[in-house]
C-alpha atoms as a PDB file:
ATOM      1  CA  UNK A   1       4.371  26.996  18.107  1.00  0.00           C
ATOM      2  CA  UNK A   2       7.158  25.739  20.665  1.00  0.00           C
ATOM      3  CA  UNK A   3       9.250  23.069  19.626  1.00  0.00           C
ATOM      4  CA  UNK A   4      10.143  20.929  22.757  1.00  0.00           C
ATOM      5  CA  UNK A   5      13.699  19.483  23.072  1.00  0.00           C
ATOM      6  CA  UNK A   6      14.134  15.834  22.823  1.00  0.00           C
ATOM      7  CA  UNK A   7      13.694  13.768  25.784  1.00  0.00           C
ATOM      8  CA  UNK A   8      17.084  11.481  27.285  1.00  0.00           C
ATOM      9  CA  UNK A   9      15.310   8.468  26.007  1.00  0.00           C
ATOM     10  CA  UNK A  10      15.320  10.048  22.364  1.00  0.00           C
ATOM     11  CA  UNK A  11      16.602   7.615  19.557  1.00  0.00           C
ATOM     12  CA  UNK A  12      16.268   6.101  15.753  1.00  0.00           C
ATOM     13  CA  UNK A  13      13.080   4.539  17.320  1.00  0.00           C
ATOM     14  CA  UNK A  14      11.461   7.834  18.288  1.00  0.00           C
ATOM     15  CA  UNK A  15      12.568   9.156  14.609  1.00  0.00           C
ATOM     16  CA  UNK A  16      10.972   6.212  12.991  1.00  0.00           C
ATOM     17  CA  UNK A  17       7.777   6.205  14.446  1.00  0.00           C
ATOM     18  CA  UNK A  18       6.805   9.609  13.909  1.00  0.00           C
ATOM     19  CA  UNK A  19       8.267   9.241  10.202  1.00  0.00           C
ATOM     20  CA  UNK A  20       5.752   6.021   9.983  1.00  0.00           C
ATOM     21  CA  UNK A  21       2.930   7.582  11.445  1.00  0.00           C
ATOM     22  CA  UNK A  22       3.238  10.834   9.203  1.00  0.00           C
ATOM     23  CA  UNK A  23       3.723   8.101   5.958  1.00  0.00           C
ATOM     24  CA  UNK A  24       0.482   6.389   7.342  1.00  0.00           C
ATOM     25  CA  UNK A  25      -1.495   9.551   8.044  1.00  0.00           C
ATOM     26  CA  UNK A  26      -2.322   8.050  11.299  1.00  0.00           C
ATOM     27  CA  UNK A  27      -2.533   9.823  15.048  1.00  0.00           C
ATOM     28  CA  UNK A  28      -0.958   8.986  18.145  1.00  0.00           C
ATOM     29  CA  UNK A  29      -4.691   7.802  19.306  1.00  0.00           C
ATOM     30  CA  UNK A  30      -5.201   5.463  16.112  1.00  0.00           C
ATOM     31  CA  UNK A  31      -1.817   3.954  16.546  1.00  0.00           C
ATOM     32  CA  UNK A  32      -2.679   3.383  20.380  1.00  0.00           C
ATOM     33  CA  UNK A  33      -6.002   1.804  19.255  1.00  0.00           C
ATOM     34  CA  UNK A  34      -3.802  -0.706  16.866  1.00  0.00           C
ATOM     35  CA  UNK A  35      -1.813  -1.091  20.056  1.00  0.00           C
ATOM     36  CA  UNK A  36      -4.581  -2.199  22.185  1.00  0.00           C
ATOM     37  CA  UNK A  37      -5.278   1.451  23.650  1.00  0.00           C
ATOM     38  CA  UNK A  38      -2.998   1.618  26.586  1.00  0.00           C
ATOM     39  CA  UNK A  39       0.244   2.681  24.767  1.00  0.00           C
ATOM     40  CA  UNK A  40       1.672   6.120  25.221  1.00  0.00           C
ATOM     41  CA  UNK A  41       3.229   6.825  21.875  1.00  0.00           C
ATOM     42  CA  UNK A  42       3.512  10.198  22.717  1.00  0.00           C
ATOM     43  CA  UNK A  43       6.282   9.648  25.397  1.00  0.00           C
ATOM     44  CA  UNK A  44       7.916   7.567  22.382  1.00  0.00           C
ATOM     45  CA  UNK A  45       8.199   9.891  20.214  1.00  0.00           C
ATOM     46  CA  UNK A  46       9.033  13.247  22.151  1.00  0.00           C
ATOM     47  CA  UNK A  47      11.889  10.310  23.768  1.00  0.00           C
ATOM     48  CA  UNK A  48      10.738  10.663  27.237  1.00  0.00           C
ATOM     49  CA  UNK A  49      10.470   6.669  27.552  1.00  0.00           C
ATOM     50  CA  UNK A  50      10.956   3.780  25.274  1.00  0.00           C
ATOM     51  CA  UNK A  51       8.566   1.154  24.822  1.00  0.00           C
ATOM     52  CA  UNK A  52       9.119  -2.087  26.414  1.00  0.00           C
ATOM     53  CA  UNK A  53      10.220  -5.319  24.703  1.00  0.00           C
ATOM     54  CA  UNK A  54       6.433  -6.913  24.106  1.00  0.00           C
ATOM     55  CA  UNK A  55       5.662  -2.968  22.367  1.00  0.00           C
ATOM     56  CA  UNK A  56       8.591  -2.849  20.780  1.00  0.00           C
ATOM     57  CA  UNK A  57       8.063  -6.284  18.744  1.00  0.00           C
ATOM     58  CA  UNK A  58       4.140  -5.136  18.117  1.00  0.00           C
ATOM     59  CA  UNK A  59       5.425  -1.597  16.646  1.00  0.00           C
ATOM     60  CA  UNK A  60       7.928  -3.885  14.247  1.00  0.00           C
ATOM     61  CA  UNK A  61       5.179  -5.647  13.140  1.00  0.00           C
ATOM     62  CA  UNK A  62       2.746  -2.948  12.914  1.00  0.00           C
ATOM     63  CA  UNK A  63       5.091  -0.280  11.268  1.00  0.00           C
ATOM     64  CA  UNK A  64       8.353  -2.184  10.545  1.00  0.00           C
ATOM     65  CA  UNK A  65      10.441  -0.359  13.074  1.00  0.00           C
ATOM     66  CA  UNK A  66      12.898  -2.728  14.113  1.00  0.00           C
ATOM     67  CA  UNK A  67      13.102  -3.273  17.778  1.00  0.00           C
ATOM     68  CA  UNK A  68      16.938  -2.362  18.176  1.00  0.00           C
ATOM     69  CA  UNK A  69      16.307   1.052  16.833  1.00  0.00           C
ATOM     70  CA  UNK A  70      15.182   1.917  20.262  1.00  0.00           C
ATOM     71  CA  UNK A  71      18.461   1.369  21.291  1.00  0.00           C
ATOM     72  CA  UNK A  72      20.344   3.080  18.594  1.00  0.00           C
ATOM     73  CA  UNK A  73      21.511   6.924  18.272  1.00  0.00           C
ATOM     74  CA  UNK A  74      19.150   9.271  15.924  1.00  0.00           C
ATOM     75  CA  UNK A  75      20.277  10.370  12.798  1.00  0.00           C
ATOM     76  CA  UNK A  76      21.900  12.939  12.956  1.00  0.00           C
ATOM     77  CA  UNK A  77      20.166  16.262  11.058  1.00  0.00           C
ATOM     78  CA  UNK A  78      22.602  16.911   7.533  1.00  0.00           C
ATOM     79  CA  UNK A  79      23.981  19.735   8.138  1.00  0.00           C
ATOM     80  CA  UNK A  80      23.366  23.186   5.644  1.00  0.00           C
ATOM     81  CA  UNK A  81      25.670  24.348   3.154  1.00  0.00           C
END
Protein backbone atom coordinates (compact mmCIF):
# COMPACT_ATOMS: atom_id res chain seq x y z
CA UNK A 1 0.00 0.00 0.00
CA UNK A 2 1.40 3.58 -1.06
CA UNK A 3 0.52 6.35 0.97
CA UNK A 4 0.19 9.48 -1.32
CA UNK A 5 1.44 12.89 -0.02
CA UNK A 6 -1.04 15.51 0.69
CA UNK A 7 -2.19 17.66 -2.00
CA UNK A 8 -1.41 21.94 -1.77
CA UNK A 9 -5.05 22.33 -1.10
CA UNK A 10 -4.68 19.98 2.08
CA UNK A 11 -6.29 21.43 5.35
CA UNK A 12 -8.47 20.85 8.79
CA UNK A 13 -11.30 20.37 6.18
CA UNK A 14 -9.67 17.47 4.35
CA UNK A 15 -8.80 15.99 8.04
CA UNK A 16 -12.36 16.32 9.09
CA UNK A 17 -14.06 14.76 6.45
CA UNK A 18 -12.28 11.67 6.25
CA UNK A 19 -12.45 11.54 10.24
CA UNK A 20 -16.47 11.96 9.67
CA UNK A 21 -16.78 9.60 7.04
CA UNK A 22 -14.67 6.83 8.93
CA UNK A 23 -17.11 7.80 12.30
CA UNK A 24 -20.13 7.32 9.85
CA UNK A 25 -18.88 4.17 8.13
CA UNK A 26 -19.79 5.80 4.96
CA UNK A 27 -17.78 5.83 1.33
CA UNK A 28 -16.72 8.53 -0.76
CA UNK A 29 -19.70 7.30 -3.26
CA UNK A 30 -22.47 7.38 -0.38
CA UNK A 31 -21.34 10.75 0.75
CA UNK A 32 -21.46 11.94 -3.03
CA UNK A 33 -24.99 10.42 -3.26
CA UNK A 34 -25.98 12.67 0.03
CA UNK A 35 -24.30 15.37 -2.01
CA UNK A 36 -26.40 15.07 -5.00
CA UNK A 37 -23.81 12.71 -6.91
CA UNK A 38 -21.59 15.14 -8.64
CA UNK A 39 -19.16 15.90 -5.74
CA UNK A 40 -15.60 14.70 -5.84
CA UNK A 41 -14.84 14.05 -2.22
CA UNK A 42 -11.97 12.29 -3.15
CA UNK A 43 -10.03 15.43 -4.38
CA UNK A 44 -11.20 16.80 -0.80
CA UNK A 45 -9.78 14.66 1.09
CA UNK A 46 -6.34 13.66 -0.60
CA UNK A 47 -6.35 18.06 -0.64
CA UNK A 48 -6.04 18.32 -4.29
CA UNK A 49 -9.10 20.92 -4.36
CA UNK A 50 -11.44 22.35 -1.85
CA UNK A 51 -15.00 22.37 -2.22
CA UNK A 52 -16.70 25.47 -3.16
CA UNK A 53 -18.78 27.72 -0.89
CA UNK A 54 -22.49 26.10 -1.78
CA UNK A 55 -20.44 22.34 -0.85
CA UNK A 56 -18.85 23.60 1.79
CA UNK A 57 -22.18 24.82 3.70
CA UNK A 58 -23.96 21.26 2.55
CA UNK A 59 -20.85 19.21 4.12
CA UNK A 60 -21.49 21.51 7.52
CA UNK A 61 -24.78 20.49 7.53
CA UNK A 62 -24.38 17.02 6.50
CA UNK A 63 -21.28 16.19 8.75
CA UNK A 64 -20.78 19.33 10.91
CA UNK A 65 -17.55 20.38 9.33
CA UNK A 66 -17.51 23.94 9.61
CA UNK A 67 -16.97 25.75 6.41
CA UNK A 68 -13.78 27.80 7.57
CA UNK A 69 -11.95 24.63 8.24
CA UNK A 70 -11.26 24.55 4.60
CA UNK A 71 -9.36 27.43 5.07
CA UNK A 72 -7.50 26.55 8.15
CA UNK A 73 -3.98 24.63 8.61
CA UNK A 74 -4.26 20.68 9.57
CA UNK A 75 -3.42 19.56 12.77
CA UNK A 76 -0.46 18.97 13.09
CA UNK A 77 0.49 14.94 13.82
CA UNK A 78 1.73 14.83 17.97
CA UNK A 79 4.83 14.07 17.76
CA UNK A 80 6.44 10.47 19.48
CA UNK A 81 8.21 10.31 22.60
Amino acid sequence: MSLEAPGPKFSHGSQLLKDALAARGWSQKRLNRELGGNANSSYWIKGQRRPGLEVALKLSRLLDIPVDAWLQEPSAPEAAA
